[in-house]
N, C-alpha and C. Protein backbone atom coordinates (compact mmCIF):
# COMPACT_ATOMS: atom_id res chain seq x y z
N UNK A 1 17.99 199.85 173.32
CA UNK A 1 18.62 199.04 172.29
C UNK A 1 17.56 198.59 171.29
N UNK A 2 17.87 198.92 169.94
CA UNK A 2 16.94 198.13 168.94
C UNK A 2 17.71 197.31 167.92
N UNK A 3 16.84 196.72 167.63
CA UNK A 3 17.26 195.32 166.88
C UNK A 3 16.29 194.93 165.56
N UNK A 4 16.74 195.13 164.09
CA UNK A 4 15.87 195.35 162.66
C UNK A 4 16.21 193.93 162.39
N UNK A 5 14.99 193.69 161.95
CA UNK A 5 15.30 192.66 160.48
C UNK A 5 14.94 192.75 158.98
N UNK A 6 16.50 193.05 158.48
CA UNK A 6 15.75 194.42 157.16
C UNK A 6 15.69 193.02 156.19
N UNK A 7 15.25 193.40 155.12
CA UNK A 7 15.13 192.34 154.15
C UNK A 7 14.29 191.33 154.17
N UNK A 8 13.25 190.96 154.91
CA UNK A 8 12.96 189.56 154.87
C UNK A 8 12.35 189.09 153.58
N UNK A 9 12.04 188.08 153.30
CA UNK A 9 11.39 187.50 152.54
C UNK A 9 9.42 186.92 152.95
N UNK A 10 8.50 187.03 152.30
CA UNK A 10 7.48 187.69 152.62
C UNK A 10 6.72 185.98 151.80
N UNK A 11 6.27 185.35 153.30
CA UNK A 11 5.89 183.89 153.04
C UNK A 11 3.88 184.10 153.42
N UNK A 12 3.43 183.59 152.65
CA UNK A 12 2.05 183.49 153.18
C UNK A 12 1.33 182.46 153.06
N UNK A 13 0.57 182.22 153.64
CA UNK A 13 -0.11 181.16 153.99
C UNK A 13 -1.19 180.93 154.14
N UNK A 14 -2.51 180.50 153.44
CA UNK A 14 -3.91 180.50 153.62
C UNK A 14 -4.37 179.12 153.54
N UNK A 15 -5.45 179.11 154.53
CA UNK A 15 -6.33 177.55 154.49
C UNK A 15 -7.59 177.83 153.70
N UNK A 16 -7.80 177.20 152.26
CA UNK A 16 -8.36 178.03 151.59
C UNK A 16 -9.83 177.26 152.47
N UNK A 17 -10.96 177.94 152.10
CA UNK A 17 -12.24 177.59 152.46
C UNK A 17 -12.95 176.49 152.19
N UNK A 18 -13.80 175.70 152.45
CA UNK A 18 -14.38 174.32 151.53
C UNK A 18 -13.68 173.76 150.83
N UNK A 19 -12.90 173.35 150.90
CA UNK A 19 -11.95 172.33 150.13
C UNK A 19 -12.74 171.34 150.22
N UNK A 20 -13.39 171.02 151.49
CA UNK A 20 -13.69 169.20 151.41
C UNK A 20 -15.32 169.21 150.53
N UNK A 21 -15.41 170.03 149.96
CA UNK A 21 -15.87 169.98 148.92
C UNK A 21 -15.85 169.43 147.21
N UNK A 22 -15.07 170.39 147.09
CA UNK A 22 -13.85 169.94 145.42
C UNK A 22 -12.97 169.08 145.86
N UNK A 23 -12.37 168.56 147.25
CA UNK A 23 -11.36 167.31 147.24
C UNK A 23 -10.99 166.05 146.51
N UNK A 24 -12.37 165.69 146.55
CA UNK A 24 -12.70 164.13 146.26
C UNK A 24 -12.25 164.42 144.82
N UNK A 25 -12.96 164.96 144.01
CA UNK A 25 -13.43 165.37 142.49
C UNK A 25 -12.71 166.06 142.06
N UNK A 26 -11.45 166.67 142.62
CA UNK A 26 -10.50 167.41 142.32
C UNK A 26 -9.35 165.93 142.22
N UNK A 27 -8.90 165.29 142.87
CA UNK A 27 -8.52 163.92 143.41
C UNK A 27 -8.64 163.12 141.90
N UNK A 28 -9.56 162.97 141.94
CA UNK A 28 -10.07 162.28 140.87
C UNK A 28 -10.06 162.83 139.59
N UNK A 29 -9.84 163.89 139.77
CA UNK A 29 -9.72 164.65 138.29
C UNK A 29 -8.15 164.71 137.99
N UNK A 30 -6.91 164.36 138.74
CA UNK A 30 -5.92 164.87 138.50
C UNK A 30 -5.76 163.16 138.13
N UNK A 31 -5.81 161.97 138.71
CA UNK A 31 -5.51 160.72 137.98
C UNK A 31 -6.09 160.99 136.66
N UNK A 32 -7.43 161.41 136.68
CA UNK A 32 -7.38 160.75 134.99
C UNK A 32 -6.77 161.38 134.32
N UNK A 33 -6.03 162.74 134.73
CA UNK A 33 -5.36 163.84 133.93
C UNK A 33 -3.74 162.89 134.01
N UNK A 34 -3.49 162.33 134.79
CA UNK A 34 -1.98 161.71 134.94
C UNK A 34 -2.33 160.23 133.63
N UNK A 35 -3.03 159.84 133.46
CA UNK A 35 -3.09 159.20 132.33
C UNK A 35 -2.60 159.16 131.09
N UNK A 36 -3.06 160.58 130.76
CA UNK A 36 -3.14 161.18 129.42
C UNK A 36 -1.66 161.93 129.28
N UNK A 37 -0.83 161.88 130.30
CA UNK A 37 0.32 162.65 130.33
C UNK A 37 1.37 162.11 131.04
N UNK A 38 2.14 161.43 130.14
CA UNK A 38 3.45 160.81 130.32
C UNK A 38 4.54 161.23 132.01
N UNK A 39 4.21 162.44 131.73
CA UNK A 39 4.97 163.07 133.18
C UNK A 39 6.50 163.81 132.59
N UNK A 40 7.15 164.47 133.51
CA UNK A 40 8.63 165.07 133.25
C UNK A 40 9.70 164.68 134.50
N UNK A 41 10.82 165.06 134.45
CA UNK A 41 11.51 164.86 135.11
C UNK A 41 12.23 166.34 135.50
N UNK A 42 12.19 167.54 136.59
CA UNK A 42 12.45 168.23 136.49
C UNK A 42 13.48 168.20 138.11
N UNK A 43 12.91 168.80 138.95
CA UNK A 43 13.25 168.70 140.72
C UNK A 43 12.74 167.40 141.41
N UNK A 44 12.07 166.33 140.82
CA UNK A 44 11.09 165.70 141.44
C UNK A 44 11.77 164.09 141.16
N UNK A 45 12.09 163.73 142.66
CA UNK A 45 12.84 161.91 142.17
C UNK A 45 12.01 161.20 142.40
N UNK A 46 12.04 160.28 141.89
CA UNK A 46 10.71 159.26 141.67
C UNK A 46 9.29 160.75 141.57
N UNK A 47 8.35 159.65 141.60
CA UNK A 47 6.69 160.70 141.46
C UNK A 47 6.71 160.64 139.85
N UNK A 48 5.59 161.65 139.95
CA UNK A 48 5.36 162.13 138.46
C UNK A 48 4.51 163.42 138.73
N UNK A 49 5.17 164.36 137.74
CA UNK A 49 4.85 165.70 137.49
C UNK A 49 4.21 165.77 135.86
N UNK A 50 3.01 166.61 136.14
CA UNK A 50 2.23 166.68 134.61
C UNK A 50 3.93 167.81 133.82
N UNK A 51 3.39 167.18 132.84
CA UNK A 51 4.48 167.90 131.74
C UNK A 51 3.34 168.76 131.01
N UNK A 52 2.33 168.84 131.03
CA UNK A 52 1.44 169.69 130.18
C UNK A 52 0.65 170.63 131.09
N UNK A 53 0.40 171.74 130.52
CA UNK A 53 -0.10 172.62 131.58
C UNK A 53 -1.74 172.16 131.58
N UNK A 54 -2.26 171.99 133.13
CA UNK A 54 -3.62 171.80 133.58
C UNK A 54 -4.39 173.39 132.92
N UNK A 55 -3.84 174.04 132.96
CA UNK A 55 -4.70 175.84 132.70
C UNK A 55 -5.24 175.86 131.59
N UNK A 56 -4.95 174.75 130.39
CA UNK A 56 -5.37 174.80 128.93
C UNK A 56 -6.30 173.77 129.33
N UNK A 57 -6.97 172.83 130.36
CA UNK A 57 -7.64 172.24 130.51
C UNK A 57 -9.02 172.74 130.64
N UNK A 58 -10.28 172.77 130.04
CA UNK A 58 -11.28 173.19 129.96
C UNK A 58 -12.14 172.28 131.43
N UNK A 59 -11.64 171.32 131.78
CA UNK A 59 -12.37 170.55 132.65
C UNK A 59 -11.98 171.10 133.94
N UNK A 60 -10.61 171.72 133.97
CA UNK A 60 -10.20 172.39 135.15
C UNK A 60 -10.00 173.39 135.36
N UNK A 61 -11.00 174.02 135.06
CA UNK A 61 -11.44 175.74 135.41
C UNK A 61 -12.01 175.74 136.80
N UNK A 62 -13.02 174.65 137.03
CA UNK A 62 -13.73 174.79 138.44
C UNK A 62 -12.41 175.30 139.13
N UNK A 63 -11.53 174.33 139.19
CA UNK A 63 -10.34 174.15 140.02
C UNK A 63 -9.27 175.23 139.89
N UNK A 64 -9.44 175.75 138.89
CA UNK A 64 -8.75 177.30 138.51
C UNK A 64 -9.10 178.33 139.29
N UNK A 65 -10.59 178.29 139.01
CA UNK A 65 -11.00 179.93 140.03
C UNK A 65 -10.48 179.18 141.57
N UNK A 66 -10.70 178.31 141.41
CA UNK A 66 -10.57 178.53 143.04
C UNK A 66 -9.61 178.23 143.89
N UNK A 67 -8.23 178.08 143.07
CA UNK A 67 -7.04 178.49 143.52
C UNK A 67 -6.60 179.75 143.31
N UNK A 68 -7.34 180.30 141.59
CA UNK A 68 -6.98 181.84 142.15
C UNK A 68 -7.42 182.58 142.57
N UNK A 69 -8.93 182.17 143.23
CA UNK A 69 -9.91 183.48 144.21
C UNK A 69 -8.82 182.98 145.70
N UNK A 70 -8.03 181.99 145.84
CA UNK A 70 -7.35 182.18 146.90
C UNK A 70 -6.22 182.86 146.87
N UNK A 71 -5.64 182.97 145.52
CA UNK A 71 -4.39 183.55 145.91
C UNK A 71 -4.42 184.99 145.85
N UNK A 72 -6.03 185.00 145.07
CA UNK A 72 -5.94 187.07 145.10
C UNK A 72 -6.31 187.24 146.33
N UNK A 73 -6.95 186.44 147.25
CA UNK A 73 -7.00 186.64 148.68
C UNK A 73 -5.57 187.01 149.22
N UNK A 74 -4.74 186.47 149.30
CA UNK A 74 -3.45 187.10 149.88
C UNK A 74 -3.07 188.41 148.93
N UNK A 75 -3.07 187.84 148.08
CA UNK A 75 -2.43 189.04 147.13
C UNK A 75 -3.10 190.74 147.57
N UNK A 76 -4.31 190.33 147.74
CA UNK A 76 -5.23 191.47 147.72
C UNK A 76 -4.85 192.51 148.98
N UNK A 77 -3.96 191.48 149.88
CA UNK A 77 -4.27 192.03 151.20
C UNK A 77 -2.46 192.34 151.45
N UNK A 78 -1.71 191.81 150.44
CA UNK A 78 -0.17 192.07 150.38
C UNK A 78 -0.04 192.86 149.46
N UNK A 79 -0.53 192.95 148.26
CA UNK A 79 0.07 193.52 146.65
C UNK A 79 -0.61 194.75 146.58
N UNK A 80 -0.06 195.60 145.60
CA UNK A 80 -0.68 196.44 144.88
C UNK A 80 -0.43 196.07 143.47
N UNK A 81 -1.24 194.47 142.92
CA UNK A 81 -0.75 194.56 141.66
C UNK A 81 -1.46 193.38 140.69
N UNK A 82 -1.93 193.02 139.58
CA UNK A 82 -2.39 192.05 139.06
C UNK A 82 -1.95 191.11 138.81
N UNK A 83 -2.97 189.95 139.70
CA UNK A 83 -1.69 188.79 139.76
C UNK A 83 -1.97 188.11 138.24
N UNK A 84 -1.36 187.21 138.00
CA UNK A 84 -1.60 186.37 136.69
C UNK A 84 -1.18 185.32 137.00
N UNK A 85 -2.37 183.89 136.56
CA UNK A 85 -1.49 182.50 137.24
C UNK A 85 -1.10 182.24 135.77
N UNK A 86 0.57 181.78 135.55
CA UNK A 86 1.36 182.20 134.86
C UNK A 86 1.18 180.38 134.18
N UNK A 87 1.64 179.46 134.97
CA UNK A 87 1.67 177.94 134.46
C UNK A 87 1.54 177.69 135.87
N UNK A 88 1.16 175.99 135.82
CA UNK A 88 0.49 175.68 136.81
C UNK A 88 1.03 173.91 136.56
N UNK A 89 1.32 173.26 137.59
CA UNK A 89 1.46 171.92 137.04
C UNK A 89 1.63 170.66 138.56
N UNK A 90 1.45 169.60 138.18
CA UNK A 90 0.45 168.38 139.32
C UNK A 90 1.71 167.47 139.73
N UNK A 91 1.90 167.36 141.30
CA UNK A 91 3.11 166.22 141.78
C UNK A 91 1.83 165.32 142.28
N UNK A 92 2.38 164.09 141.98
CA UNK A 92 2.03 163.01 142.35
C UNK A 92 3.48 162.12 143.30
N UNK A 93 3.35 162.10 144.47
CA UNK A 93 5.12 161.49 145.35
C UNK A 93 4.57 160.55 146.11
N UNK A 94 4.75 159.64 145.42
CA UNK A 94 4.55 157.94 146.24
C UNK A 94 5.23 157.55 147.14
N UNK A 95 5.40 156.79 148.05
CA UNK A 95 6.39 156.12 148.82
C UNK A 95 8.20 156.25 148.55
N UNK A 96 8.74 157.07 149.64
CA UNK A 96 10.35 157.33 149.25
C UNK A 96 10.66 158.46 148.35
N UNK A 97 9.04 158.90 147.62
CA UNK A 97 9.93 160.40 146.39
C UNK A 97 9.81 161.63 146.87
N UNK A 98 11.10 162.55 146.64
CA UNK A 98 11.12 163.44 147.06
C UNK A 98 11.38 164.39 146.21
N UNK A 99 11.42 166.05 146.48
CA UNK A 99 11.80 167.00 145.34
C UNK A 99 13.47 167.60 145.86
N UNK A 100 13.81 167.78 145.10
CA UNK A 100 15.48 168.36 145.09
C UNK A 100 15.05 169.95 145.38
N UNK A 101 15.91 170.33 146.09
CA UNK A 101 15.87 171.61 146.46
C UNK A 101 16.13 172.31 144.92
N UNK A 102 15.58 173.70 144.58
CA UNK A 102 15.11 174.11 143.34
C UNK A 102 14.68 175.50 143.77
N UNK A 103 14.76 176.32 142.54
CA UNK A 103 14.32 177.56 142.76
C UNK A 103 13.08 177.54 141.33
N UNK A 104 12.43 178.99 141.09
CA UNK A 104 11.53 179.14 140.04
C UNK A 104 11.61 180.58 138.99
N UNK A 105 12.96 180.22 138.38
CA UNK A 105 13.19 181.52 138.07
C UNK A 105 12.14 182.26 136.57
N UNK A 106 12.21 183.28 136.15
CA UNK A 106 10.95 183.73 135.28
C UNK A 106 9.89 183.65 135.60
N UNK A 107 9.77 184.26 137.42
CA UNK A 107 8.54 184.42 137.49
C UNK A 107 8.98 185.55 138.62
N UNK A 108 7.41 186.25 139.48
CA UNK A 108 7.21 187.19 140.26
C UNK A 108 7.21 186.17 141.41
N UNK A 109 6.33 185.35 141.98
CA UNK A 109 5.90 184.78 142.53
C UNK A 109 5.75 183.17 142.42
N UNK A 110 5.89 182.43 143.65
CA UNK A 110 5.76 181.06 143.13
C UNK A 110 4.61 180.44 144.49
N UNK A 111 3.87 179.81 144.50
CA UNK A 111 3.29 178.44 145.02
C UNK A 111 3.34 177.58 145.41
N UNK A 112 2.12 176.97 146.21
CA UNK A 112 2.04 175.21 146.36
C UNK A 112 0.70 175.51 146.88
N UNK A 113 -0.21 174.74 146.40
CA UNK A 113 -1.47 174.40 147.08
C UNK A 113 -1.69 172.60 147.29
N UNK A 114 -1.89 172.32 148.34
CA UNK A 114 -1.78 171.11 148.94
C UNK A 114 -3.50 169.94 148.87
N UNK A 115 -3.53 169.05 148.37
CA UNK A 115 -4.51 168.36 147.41
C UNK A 115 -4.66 167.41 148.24
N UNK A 116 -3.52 166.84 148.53
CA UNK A 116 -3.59 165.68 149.48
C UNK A 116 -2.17 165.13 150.17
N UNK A 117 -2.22 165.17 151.63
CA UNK A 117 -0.81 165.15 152.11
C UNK A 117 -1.16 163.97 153.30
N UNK A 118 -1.14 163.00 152.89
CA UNK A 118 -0.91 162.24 154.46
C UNK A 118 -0.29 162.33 155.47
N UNK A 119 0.28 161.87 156.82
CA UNK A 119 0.75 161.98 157.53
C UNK A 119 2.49 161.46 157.43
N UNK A 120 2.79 162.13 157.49
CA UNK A 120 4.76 161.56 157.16
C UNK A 120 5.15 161.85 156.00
N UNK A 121 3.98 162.53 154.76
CA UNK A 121 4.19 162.14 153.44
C UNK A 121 4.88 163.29 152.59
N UNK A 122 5.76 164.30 153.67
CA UNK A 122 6.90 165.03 153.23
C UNK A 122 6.57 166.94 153.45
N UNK A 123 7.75 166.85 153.74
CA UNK A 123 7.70 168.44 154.25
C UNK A 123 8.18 169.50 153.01
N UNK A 124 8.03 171.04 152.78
CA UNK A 124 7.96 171.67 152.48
C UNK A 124 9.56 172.64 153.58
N UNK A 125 10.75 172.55 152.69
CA UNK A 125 11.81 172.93 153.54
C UNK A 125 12.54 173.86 152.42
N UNK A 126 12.29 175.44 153.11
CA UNK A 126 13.15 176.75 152.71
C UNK A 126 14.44 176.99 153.43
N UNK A 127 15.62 176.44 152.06
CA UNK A 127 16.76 177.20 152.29
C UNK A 127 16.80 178.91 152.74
N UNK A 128 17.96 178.92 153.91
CA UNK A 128 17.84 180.71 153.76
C UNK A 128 18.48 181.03 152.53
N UNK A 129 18.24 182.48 152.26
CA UNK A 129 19.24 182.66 150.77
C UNK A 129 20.61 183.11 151.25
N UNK A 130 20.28 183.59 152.96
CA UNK A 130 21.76 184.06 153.60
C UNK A 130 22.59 183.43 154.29
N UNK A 131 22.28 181.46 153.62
CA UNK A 131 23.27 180.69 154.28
C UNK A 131 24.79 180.93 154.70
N UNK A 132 25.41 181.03 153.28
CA UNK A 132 26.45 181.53 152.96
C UNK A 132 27.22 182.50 153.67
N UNK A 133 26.56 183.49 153.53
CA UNK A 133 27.03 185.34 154.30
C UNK A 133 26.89 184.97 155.56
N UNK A 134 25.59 184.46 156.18
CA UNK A 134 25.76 184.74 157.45
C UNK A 134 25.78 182.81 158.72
N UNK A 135 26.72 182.35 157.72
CA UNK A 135 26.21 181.00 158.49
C UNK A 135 27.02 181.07 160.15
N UNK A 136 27.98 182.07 159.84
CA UNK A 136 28.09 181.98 161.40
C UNK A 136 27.43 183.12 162.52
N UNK A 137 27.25 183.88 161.84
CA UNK A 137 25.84 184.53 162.86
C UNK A 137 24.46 183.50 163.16
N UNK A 138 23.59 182.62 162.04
CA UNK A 138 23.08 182.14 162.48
C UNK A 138 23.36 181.05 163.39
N UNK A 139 24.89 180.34 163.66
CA UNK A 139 25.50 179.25 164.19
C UNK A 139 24.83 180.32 165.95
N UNK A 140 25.70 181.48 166.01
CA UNK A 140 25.86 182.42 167.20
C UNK A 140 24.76 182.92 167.70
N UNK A 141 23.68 183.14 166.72
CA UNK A 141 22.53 183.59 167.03
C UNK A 141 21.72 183.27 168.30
N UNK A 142 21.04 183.84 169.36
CA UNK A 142 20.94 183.32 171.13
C UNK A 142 19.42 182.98 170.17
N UNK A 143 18.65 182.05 171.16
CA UNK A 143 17.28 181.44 170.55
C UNK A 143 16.33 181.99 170.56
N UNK A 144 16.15 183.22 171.37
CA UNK A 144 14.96 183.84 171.16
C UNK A 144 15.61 185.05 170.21
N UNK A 145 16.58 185.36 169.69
CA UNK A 145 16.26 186.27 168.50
C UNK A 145 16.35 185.74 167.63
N UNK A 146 17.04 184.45 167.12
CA UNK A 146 16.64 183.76 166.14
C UNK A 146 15.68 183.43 165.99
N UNK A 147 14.53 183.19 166.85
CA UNK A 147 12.85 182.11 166.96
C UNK A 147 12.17 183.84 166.60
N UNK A 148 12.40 184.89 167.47
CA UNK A 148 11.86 186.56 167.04
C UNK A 148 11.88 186.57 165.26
N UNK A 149 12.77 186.32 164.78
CA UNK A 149 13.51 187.17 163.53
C UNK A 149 13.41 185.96 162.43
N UNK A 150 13.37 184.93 162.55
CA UNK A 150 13.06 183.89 161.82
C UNK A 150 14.53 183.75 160.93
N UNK A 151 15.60 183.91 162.02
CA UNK A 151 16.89 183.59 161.53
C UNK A 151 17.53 181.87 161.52
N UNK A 152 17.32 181.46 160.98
CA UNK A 152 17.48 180.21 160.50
C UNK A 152 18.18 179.75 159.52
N UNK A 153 18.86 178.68 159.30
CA UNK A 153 19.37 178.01 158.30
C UNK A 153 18.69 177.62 157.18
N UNK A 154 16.98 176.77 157.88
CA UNK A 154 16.35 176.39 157.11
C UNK A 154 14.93 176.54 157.83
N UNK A 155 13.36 176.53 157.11
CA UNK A 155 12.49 176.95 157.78
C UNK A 155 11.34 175.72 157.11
N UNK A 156 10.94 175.46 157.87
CA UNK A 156 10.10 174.11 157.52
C UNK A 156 8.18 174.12 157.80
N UNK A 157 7.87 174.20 156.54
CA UNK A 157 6.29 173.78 156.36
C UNK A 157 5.50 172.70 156.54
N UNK A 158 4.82 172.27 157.40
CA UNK A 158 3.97 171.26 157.30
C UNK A 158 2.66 171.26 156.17
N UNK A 159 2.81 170.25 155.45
CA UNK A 159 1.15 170.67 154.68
C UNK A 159 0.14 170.24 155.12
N UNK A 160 -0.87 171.37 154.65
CA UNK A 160 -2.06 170.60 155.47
C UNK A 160 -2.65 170.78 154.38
N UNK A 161 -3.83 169.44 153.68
CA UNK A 161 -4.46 169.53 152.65
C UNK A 161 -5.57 171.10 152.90
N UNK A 162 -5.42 171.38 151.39
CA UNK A 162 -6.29 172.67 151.53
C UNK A 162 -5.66 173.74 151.87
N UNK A 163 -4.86 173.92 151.74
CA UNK A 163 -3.86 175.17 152.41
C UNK A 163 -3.33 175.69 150.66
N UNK A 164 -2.98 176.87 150.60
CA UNK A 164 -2.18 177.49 149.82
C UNK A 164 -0.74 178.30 150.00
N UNK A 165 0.12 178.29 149.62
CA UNK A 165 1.48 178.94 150.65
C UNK A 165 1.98 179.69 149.08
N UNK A 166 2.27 181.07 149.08
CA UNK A 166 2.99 181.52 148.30
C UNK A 166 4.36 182.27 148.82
N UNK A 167 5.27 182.44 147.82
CA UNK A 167 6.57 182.34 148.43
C UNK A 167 7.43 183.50 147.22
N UNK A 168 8.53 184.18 147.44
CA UNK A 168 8.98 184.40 146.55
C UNK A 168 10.20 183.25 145.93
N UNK A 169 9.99 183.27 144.35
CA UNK A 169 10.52 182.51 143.46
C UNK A 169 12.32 181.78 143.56
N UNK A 170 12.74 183.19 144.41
CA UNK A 170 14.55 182.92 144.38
C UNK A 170 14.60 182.07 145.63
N UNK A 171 13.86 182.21 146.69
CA UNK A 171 14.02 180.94 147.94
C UNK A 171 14.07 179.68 147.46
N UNK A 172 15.28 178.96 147.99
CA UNK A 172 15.45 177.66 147.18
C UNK A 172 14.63 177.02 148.40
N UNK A 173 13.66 175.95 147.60
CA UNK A 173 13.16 174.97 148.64
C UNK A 173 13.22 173.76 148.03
N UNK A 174 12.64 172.66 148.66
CA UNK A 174 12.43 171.09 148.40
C UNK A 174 11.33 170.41 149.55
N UNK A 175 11.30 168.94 149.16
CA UNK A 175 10.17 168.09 149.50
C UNK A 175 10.96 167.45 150.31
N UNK A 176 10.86 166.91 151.73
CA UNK A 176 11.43 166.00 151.68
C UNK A 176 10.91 164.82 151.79
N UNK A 177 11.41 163.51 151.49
CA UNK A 177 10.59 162.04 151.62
C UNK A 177 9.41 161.57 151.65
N UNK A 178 8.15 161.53 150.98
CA UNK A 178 6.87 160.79 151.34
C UNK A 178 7.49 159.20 152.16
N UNK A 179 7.05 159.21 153.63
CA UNK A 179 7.59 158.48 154.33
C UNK A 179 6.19 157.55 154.50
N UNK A 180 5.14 157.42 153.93
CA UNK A 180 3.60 157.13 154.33
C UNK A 180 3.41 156.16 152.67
N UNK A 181 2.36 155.26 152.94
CA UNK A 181 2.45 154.29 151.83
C UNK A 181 1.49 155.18 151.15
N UNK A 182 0.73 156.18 151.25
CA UNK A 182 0.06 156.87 150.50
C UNK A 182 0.35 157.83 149.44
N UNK A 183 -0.09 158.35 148.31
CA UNK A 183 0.25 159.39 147.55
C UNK A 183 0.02 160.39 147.91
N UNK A 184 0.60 161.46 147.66
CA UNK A 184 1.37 162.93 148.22
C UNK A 184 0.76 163.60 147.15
N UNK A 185 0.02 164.54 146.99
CA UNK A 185 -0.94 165.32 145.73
C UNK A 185 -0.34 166.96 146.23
N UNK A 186 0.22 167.42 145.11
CA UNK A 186 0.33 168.83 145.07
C UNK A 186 0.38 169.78 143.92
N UNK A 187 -0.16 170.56 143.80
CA UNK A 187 -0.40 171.75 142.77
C UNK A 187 0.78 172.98 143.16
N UNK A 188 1.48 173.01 141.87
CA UNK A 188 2.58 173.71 141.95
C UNK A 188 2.16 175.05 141.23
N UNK A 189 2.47 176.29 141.29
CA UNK A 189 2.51 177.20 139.91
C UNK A 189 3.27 178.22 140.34
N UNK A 190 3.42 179.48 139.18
CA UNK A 190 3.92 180.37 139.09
C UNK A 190 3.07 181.57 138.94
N UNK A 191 3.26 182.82 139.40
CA UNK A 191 2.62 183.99 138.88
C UNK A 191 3.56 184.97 138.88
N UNK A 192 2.98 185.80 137.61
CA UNK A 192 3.58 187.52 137.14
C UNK A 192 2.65 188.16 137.58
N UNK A 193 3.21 189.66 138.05
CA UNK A 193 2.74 190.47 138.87
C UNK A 193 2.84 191.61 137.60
N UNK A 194 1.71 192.47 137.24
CA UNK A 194 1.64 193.47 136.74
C UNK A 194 1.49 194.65 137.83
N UNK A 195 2.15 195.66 138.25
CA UNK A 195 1.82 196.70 139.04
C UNK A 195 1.18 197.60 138.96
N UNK A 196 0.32 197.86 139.93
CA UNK A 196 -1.10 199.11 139.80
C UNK A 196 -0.38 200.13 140.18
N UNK A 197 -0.27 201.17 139.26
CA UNK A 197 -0.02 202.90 140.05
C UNK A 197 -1.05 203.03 141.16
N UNK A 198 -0.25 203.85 142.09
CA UNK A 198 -1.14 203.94 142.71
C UNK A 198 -1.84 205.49 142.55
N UNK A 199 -2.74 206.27 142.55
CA UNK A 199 -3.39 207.19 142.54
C UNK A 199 -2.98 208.34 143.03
């Protein structure tokens, strides 16, 4: 007897290297950047999200390469294709704020690199996209081929500062609750994928 799981959706996950390096000064570079920038209101209740893109920031290039020498790290080892970090933009989630489940459409690829996450201070939770179609197979589903196959309703990330997670764009996800009196720091973005022939 065999048993496929065609389709999946293709989640990755890296702890990027020395973070506790650029932390502090990365930290500190995104308040004084929340200063200068009013904030938006998009997926995000309470908090504040930069409304201006960090990538036109000349002060935050350090912090550029080295979210994208991480993500061509996955990329490099998943893609055949040139990534491009497309826009890029800063959550700040205080006590009680959370993000609304949301998708990222006009793009290849979407993100989160994690800056600063306290303990309680909110999870990272992927809708399936096959709620709908298959909610009563996953209801029926026995637990070890659901826990095998990653058949689920919903699939849940812990952050750990320093980590990078890329995802494709149509998975609807959300934040839930910063439950911790501390601020919740995260770097959001998008990337387009140009494709390499291959030879």
């Amino acid at each position: 007897m065999y048993h496929y799981f065609l389709f999946p959706s293709l989640v990755s996950l890296i702890k990027c290297e020395n973070f506790s390096d650029i932390q502090s000064d990365l930290i500190s570079w995104i308040y004084n950047y929340q200063q200068k920038d009013e904030g938006r209101v998009l997926s995000n209740m309470g908090g504040w999200q930069s409304s201006k893109n960090p990538l036109e920031e000349r002060s935050f290039d350090r912090y550029k390469s080295y979210i994208k020498d991480h993500i061509n790290e996955i990329c490099n080892d998943t893609l055949n294709a040139e990534v491009i970090l497309d826009n890029l933009w800063i959550n700040i989630n205080k006590k009680n704020d959370f993000n609304w489940n949301h998708i990222h459409p006009q793009s290849h690829l979407s993100g989160v690199f994690w800056v600063k996450c306290p303990k309680n201070s909110g999870t990272l939770v992927f809708d399936s996209p096959n709620n709908f179609s298959d909610h009563r197979i996953y209801q029926a589903m026995k637990k070890n081929y659901s826990t095998k196959f990653y058949m689920h309703e919903v699939s849940n990330f812990q952050p750990e500062e320093g980590s990078l997670i890329l995802f494709p764009p149509n998975l609807r996800h959300g934040v839930t609750p910063n439950l911790s009196n501390e601020d919740r720091i995260s770097i959001a973005f998008n990337l387009q994928l140009n494709l390499i022939e291959s030879e």
